[in-house]
C-alpha atoms as a PDB file:
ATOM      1  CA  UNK A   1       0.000   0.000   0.000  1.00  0.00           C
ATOM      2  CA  UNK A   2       1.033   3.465  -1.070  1.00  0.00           C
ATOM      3  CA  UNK A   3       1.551   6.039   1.591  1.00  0.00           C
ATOM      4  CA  UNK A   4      -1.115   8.174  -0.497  1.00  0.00           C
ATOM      5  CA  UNK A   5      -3.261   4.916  -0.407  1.00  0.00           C
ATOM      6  CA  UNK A   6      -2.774   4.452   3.532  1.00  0.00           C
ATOM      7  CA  UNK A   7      -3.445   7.688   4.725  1.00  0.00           C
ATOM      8  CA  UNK A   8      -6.824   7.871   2.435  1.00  0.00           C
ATOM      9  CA  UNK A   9      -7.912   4.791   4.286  1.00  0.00           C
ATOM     10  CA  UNK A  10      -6.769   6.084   7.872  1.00  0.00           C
ATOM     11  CA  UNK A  11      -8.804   9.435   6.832  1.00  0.00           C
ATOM     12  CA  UNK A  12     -11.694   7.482   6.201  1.00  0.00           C
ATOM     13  CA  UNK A  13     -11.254   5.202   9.203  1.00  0.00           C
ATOM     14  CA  UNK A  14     -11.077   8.679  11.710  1.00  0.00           C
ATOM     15  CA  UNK A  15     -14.412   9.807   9.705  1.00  0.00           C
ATOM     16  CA  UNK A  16     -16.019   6.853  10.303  1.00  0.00           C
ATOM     17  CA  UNK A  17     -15.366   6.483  13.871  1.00  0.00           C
ATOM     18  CA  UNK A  18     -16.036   9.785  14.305  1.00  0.00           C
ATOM     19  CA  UNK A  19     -19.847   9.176  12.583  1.00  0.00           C
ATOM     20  CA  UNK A  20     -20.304   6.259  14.760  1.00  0.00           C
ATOM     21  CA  UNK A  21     -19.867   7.854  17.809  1.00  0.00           C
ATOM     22  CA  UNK A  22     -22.273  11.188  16.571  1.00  0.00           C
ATOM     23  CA  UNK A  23     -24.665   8.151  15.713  1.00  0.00           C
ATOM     24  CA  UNK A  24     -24.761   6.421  18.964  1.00  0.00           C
ATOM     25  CA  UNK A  25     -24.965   9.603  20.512  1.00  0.00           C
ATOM     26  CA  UNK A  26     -21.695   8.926  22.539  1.00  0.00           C
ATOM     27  CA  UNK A  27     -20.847  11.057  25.711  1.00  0.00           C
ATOM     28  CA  UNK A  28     -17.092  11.326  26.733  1.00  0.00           C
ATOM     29  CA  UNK A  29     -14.081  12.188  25.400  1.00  0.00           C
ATOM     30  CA  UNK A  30     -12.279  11.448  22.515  1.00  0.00           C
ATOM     31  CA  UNK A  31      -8.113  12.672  22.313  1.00  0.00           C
ATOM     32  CA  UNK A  32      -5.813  12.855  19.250  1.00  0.00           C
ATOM     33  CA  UNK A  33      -2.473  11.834  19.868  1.00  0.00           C
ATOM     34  CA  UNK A  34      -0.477  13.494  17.088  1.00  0.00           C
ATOM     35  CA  UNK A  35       3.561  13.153  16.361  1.00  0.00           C
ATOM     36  CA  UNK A  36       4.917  13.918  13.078  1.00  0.00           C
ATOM     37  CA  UNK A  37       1.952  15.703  11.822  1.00  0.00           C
ATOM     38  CA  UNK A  38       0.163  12.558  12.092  1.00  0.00           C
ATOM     39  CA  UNK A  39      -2.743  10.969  14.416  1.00  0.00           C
ATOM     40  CA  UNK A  40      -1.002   8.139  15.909  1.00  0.00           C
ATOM     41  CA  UNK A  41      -3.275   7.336  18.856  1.00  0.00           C
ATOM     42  CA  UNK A  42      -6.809   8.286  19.526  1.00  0.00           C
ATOM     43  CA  UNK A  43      -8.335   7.950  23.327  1.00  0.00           C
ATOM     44  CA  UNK A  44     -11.805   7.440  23.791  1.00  0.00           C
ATOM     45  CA  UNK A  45     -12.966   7.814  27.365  1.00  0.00           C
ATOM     46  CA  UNK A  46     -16.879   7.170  27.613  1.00  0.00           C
ATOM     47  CA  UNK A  47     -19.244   8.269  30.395  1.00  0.00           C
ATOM     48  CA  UNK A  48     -22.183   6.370  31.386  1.00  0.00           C
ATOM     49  CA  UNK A  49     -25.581   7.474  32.860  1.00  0.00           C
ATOM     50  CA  UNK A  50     -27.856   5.268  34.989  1.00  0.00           C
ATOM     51  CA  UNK A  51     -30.167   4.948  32.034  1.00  0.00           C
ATOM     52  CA  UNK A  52     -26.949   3.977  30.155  1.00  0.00           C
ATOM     53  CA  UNK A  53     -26.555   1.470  31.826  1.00  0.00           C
ATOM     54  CA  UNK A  54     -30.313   0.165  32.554  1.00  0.00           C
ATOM     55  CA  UNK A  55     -30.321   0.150  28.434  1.00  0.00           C
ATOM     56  CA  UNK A  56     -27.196  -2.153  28.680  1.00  0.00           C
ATOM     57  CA  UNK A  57     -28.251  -4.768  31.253  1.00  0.00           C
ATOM     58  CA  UNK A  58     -31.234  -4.496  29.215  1.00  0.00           C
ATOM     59  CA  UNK A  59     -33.552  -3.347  32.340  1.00  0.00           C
END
């Protein structure tokens, strides 16, 4: 893979975690770890409600 070819696919990976989290309506954080110029970590801290987790033990 090209480095042209690998950073269009990293691009589109960022945008599409970026729409899943807008579509499960995520609450936290989410950091960008960049060196070089370049995202080479992301952190993604999430904060749950008590109806958060009622809808995950399925209560």
């Amino acid at each position: 893979m090209t480095n042209e070819a690998r950073d269009k696919a990293l691009d589109e990976a960022l945008w599409k975690f970026h729409q899943r989290n807008k579509h499960d309506r995520f609450f936290g954080t989410a950091e960008l770890h960049y060196q070089g110029g370049q995202i080479v970590r992301i952190k993604k801290q999430e904060t749950l409600t008590p109806q958060d987790l009622l809808r995950i033990t399925d209560r």
